[in-house]
N, C-alpha and C. Protein backbone atom coordinates (compact mmCIF):
# COMPACT_ATOMS: atom_id res chain seq x y z
N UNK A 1 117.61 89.45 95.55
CA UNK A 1 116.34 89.98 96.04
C UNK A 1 116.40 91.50 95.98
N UNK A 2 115.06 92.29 95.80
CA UNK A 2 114.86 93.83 95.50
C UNK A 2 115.18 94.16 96.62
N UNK A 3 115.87 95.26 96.71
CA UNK A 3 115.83 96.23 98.14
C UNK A 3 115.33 97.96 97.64
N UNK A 4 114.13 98.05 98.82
CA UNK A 4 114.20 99.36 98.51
C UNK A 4 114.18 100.02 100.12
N UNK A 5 113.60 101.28 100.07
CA UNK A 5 113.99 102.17 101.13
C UNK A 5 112.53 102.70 101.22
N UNK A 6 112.17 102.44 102.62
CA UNK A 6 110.64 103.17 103.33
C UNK A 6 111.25 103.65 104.79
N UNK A 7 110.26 105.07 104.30
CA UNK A 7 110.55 105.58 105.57
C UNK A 7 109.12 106.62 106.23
N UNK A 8 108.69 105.77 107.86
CA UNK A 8 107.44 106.64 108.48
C UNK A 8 107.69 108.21 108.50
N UNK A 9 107.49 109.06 107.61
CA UNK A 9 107.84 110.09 108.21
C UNK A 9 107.04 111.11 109.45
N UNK A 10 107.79 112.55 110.03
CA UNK A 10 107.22 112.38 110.92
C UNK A 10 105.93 112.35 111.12
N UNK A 11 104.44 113.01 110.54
CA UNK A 11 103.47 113.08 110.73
C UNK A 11 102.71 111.44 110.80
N UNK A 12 103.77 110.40 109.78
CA UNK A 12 103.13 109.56 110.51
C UNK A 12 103.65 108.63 111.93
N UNK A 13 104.84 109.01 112.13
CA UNK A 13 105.34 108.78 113.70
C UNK A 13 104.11 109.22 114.43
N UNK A 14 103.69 111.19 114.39
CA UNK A 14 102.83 111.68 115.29
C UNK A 14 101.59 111.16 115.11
N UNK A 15 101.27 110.32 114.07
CA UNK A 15 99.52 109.93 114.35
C UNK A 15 99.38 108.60 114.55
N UNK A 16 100.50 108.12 114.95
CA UNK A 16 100.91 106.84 115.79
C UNK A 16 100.72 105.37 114.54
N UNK A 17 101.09 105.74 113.69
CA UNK A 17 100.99 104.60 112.38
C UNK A 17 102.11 103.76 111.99
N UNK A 18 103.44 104.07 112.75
CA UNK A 18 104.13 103.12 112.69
C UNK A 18 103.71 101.33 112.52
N UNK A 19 103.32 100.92 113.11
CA UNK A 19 102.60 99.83 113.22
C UNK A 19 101.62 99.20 111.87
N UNK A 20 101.12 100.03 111.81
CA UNK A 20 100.08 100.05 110.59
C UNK A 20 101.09 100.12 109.40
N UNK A 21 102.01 100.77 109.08
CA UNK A 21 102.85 100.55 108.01
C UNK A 21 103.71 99.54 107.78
N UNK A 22 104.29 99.05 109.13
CA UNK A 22 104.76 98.07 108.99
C UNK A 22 104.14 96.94 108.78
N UNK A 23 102.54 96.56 109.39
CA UNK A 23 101.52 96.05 109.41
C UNK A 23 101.36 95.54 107.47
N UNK A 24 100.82 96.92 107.23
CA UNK A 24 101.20 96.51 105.82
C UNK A 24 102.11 95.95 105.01
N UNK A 25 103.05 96.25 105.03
CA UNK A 25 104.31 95.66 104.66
C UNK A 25 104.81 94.30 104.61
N UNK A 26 104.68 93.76 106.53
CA UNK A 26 104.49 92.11 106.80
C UNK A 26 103.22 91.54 105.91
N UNK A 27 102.09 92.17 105.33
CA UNK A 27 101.10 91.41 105.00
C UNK A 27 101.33 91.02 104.07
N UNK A 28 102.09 92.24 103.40
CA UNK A 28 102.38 91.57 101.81
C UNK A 28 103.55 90.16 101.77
N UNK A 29 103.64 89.94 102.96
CA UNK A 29 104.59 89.06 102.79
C UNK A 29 106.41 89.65 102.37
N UNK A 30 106.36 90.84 102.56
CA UNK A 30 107.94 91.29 102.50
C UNK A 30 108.52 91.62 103.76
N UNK A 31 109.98 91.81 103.87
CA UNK A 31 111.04 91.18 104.81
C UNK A 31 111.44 92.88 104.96
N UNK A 32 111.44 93.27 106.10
CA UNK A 32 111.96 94.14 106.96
C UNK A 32 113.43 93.78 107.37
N UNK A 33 114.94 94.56 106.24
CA UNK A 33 115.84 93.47 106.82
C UNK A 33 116.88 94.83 107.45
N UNK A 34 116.14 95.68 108.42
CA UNK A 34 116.67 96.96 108.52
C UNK A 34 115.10 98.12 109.02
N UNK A 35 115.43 98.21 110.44
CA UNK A 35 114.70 99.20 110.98
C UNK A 35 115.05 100.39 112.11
N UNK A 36 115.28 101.46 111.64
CA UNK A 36 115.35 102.12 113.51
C UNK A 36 114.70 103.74 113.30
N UNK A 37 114.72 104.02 114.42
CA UNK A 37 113.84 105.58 114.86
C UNK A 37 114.80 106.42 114.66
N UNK A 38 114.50 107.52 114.63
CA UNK A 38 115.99 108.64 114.45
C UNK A 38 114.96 109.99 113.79
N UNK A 39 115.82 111.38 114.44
CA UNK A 39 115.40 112.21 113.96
C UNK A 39 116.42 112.76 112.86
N UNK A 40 116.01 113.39 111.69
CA UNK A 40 117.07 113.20 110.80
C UNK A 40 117.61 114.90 111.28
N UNK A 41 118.44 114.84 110.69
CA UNK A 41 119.53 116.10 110.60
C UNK A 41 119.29 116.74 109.65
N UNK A 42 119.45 118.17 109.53
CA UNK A 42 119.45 118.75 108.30
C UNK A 42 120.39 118.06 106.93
N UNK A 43 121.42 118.07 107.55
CA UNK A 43 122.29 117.49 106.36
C UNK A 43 122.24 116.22 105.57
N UNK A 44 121.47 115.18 106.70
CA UNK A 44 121.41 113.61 106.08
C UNK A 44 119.64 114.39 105.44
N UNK A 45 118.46 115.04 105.56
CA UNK A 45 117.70 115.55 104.99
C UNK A 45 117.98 116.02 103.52
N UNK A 46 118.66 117.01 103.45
CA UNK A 46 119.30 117.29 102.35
C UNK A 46 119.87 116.42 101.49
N UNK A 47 120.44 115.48 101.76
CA UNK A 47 121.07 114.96 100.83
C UNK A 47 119.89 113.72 100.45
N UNK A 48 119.12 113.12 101.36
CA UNK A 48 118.25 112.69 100.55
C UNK A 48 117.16 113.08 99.92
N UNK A 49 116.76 114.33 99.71
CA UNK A 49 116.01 115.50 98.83
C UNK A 49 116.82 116.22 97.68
N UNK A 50 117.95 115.86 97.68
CA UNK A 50 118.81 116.61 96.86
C UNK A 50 118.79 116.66 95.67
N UNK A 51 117.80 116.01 95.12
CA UNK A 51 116.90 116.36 94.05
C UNK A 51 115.79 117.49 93.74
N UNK A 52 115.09 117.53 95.04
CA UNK A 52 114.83 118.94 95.11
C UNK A 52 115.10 120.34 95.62
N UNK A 53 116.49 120.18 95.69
CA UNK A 53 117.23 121.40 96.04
C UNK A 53 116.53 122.48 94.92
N UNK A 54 116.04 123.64 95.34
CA UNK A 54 115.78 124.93 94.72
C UNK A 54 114.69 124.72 94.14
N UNK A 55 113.55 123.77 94.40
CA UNK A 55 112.52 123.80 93.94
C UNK A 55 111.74 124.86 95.01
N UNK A 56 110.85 125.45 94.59
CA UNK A 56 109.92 126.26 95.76
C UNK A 56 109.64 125.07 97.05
N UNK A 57 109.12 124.20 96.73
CA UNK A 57 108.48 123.73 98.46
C UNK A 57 110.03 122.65 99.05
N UNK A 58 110.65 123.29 98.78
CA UNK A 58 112.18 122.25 99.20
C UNK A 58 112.27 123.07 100.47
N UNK A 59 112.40 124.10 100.90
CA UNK A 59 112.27 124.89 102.41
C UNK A 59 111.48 124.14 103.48
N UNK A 60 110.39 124.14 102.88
CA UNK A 60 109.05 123.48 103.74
C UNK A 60 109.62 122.44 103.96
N UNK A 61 109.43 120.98 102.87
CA UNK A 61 110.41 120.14 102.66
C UNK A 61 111.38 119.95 104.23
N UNK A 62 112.40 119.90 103.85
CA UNK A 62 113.46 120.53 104.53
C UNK A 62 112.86 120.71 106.44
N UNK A 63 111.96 121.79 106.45
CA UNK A 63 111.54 121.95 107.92
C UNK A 63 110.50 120.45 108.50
N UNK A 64 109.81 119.83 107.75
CA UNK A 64 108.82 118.87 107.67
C UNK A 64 109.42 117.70 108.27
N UNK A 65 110.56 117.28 107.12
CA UNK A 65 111.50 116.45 107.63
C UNK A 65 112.47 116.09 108.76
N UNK A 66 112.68 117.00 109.36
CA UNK A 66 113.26 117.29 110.48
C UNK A 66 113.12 117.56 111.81
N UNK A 67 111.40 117.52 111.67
CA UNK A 67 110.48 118.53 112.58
C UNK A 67 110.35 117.30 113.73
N UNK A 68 110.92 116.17 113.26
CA UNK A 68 110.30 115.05 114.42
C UNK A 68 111.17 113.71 114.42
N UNK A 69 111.03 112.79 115.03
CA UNK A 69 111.25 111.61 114.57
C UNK A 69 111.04 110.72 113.73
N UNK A 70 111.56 109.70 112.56
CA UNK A 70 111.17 109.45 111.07
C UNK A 70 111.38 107.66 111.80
N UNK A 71 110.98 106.33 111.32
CA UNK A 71 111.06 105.54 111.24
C UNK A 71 111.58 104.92 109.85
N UNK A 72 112.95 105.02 109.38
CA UNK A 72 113.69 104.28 108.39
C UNK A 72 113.73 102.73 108.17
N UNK A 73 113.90 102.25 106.96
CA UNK A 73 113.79 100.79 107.13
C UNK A 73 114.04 100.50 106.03
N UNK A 74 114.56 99.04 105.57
CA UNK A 74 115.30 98.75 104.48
C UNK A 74 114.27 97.54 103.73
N UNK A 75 113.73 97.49 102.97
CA UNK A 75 112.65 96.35 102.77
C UNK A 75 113.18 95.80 101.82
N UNK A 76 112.85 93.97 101.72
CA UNK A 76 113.25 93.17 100.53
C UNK A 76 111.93 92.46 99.90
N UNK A 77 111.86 92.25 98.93
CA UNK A 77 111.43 91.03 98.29
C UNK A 77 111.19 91.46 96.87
N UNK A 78 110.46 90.88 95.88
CA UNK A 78 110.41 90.21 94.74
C UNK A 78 109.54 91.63 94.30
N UNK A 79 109.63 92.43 93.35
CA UNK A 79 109.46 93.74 92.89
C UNK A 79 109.12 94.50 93.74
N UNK A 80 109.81 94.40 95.09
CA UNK A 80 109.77 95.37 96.20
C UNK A 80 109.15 96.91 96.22
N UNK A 81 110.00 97.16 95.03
CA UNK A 81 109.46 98.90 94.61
C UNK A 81 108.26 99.00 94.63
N UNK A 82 108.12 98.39 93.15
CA UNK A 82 106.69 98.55 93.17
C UNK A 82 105.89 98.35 94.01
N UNK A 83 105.88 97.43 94.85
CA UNK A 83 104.60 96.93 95.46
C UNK A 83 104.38 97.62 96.76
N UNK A 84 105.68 98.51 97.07
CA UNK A 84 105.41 99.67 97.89
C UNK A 84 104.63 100.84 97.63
N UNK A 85 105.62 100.89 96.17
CA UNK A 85 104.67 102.42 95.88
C UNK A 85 103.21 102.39 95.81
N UNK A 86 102.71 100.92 95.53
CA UNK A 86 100.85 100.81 95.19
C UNK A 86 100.48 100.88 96.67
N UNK A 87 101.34 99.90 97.32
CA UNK A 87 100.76 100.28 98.95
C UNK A 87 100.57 101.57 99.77
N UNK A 88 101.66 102.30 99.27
CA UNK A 88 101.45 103.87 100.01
C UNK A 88 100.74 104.64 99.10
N UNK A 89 100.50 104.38 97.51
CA UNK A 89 99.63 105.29 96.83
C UNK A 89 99.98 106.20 96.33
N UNK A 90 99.65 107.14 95.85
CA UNK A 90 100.25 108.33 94.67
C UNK A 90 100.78 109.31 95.93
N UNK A 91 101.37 110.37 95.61
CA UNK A 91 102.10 111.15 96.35
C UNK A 91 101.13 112.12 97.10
N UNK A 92 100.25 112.56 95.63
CA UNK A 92 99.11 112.93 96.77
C UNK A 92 97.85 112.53 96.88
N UNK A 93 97.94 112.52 98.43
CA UNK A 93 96.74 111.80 98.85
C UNK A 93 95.24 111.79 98.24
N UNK A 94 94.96 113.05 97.41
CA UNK A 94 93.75 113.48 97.04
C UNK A 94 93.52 112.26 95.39
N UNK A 95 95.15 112.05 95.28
CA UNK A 95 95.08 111.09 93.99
C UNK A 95 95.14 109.56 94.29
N UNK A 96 95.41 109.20 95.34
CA UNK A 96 95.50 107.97 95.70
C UNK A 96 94.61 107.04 95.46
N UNK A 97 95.49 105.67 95.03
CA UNK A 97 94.05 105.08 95.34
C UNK A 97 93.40 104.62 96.43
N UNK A 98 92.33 104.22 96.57
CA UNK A 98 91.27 103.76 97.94
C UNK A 98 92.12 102.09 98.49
N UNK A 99 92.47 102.17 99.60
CA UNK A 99 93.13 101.81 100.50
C UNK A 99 94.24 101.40 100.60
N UNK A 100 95.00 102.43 100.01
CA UNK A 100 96.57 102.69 100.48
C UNK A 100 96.79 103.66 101.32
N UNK A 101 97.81 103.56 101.66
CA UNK A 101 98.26 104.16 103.29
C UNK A 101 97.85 105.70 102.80
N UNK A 102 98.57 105.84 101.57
CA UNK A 102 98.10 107.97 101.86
C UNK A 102 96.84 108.20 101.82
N UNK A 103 95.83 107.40 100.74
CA UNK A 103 94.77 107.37 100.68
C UNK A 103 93.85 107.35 102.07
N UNK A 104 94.50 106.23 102.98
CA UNK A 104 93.98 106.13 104.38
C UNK A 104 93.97 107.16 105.20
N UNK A 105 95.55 108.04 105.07
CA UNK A 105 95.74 108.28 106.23
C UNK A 105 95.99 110.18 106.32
N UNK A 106 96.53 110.20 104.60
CA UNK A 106 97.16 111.64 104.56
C UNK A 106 95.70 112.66 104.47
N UNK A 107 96.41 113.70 104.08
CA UNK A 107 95.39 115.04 103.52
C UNK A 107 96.52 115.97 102.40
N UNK A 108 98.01 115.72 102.62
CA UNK A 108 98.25 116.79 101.98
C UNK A 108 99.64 115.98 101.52
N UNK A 109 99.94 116.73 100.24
CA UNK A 109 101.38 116.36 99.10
C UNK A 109 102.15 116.29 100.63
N UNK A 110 102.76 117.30 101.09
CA UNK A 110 103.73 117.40 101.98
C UNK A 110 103.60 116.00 103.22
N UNK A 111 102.82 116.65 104.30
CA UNK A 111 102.24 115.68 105.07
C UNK A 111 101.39 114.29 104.78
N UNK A 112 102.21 113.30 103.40
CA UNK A 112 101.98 112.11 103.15
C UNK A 112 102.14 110.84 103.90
N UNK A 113 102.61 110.50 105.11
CA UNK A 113 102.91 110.10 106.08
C UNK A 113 104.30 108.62 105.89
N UNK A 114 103.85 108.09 104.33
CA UNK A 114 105.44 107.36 103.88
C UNK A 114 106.33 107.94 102.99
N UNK A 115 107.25 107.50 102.87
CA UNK A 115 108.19 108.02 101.90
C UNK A 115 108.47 106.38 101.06
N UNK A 116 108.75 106.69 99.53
CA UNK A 116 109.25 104.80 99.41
C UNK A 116 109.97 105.00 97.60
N UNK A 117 111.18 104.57 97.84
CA UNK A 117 112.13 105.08 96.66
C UNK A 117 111.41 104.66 95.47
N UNK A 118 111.40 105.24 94.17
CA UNK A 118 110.84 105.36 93.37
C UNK A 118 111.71 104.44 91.86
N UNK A 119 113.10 103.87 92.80
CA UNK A 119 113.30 103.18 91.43
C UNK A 119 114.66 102.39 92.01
N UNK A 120 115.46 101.53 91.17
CA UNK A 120 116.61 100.74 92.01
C UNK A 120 117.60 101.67 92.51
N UNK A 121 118.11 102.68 91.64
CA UNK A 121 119.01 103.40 91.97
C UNK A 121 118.77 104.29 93.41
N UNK A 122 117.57 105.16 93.03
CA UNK A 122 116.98 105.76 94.17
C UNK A 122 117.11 104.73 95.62
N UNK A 123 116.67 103.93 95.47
CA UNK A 123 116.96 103.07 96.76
C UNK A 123 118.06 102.78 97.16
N UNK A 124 118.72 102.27 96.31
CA UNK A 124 120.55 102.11 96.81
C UNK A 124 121.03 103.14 97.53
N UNK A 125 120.40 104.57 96.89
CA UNK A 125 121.09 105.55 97.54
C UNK A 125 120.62 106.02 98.28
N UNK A 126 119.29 106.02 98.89
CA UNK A 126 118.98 106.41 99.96
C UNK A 126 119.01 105.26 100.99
N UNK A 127 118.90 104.07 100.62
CA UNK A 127 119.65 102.79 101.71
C UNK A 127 121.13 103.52 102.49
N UNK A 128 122.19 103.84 101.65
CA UNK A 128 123.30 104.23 101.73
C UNK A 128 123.33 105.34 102.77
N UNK A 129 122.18 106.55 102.78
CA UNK A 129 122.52 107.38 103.40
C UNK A 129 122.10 107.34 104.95
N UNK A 130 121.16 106.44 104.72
CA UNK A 130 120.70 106.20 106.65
C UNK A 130 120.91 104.64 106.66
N UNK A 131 121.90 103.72 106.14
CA UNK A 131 121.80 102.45 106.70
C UNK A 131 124.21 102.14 106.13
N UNK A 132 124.27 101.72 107.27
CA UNK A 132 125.48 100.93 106.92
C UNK A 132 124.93 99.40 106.27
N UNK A 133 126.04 98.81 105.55
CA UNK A 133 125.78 97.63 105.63
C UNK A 133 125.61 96.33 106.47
N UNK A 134 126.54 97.19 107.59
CA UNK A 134 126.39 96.14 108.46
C UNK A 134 125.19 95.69 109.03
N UNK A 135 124.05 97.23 109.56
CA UNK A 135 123.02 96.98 110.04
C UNK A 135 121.91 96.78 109.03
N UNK A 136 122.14 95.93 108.14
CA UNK A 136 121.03 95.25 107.19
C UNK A 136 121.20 93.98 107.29
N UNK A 137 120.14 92.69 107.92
CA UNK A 137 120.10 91.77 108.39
C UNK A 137 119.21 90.97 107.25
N UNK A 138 120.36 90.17 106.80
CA UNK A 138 119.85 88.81 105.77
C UNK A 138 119.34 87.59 106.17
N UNK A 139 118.56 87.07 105.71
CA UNK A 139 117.48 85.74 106.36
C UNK A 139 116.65 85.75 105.32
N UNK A 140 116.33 84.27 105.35
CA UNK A 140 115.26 83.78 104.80
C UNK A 140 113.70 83.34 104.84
N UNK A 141 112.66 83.74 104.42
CA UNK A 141 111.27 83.24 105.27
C UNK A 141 111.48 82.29 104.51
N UNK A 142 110.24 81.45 104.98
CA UNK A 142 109.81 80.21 104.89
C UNK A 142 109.20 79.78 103.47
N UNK A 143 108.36 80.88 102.69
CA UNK A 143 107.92 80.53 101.22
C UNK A 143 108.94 80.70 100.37
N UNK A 144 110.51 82.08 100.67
CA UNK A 144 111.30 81.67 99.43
C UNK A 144 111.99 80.10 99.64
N UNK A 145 112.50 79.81 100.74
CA UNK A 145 112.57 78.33 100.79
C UNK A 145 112.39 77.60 99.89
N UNK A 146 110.59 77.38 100.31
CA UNK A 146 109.91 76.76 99.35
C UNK A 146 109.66 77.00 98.43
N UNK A 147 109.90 78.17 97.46
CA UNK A 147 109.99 78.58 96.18
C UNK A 147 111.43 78.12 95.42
N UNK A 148 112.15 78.29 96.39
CA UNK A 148 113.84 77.91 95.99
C UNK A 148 113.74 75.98 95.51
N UNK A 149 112.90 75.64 96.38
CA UNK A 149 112.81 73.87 96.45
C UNK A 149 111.52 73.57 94.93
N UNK A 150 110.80 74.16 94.92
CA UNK A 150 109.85 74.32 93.51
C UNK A 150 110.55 74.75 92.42
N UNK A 151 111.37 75.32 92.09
CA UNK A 151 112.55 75.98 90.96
C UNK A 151 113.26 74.08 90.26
């Protein structure tokens, strides 16, 4: 099964959308197998931006991320990636499409309110940097079951 990596960041902690993202998420029928609150650190920040080290808005970046509490979480199912990235929408909100979360909720590139890895690798490694293995919890719903018994 796909695993990728979503995370509320803070502006959407502060406009109280936790719920609503996760909301989304359960609808699609994918598995939350990994969740907790935490304000990140500069250093665990950095290293998952560390792609944009020395770009101009990596400062901002950097202060944005840190400025609050983030809701991390480890999501599974069946082209996981993708079906995040259509749910939260283009990066910026002004490009999004009409009713995905940035589209809903943002106004600006920076202050987009999800974050959601952009490919397998990307996810592994940002899984890695805010999740042990231990605290990623495996289970089964009820339709792969029955998808497993239809095979």
């Amino acid at each position: 099964m796909e695993r990728t990596f979503v995370m509320v960041k803070p502006d959407g902690v502060d406009k109280g959308l936790i719920g609503e993202v996760i909301s989304r998420i359960e609808n699609k029928n994918l598995k939350i197998t990994a969740m907790k609150m935490m304000k990140i650190s500069e250093q665990i920040a950095g290293e998952h931006y560390k792609e944009h080290v020395g770009k101009p808005f990596f400062p901002a970046l950097m202060r944005f991320t840190t400025m609050g509490p983030v809701v991390a979480m480890v999501i599974e199912g069946p082209n996981v990636i993708e079906v995040m990235r259509k749910l939260a929408g283009a990066t910026n909100p002004m490009e999004a499409a009409p009713g995905t979360i940035r589209k809903e909720y943002a106004m600006y590139v920076t202050y987009n309110i999800v974050h959601c890895s952009d490919c397998v690798d990307s996810a592994n490694r940002e899984i890695s940097i805010f999740f042990n293995e231990n605290e990623i919890v495996s289970y089964s719903k009820s339709l792969e079951k029955w998808n497993e018994l239809l095979k």
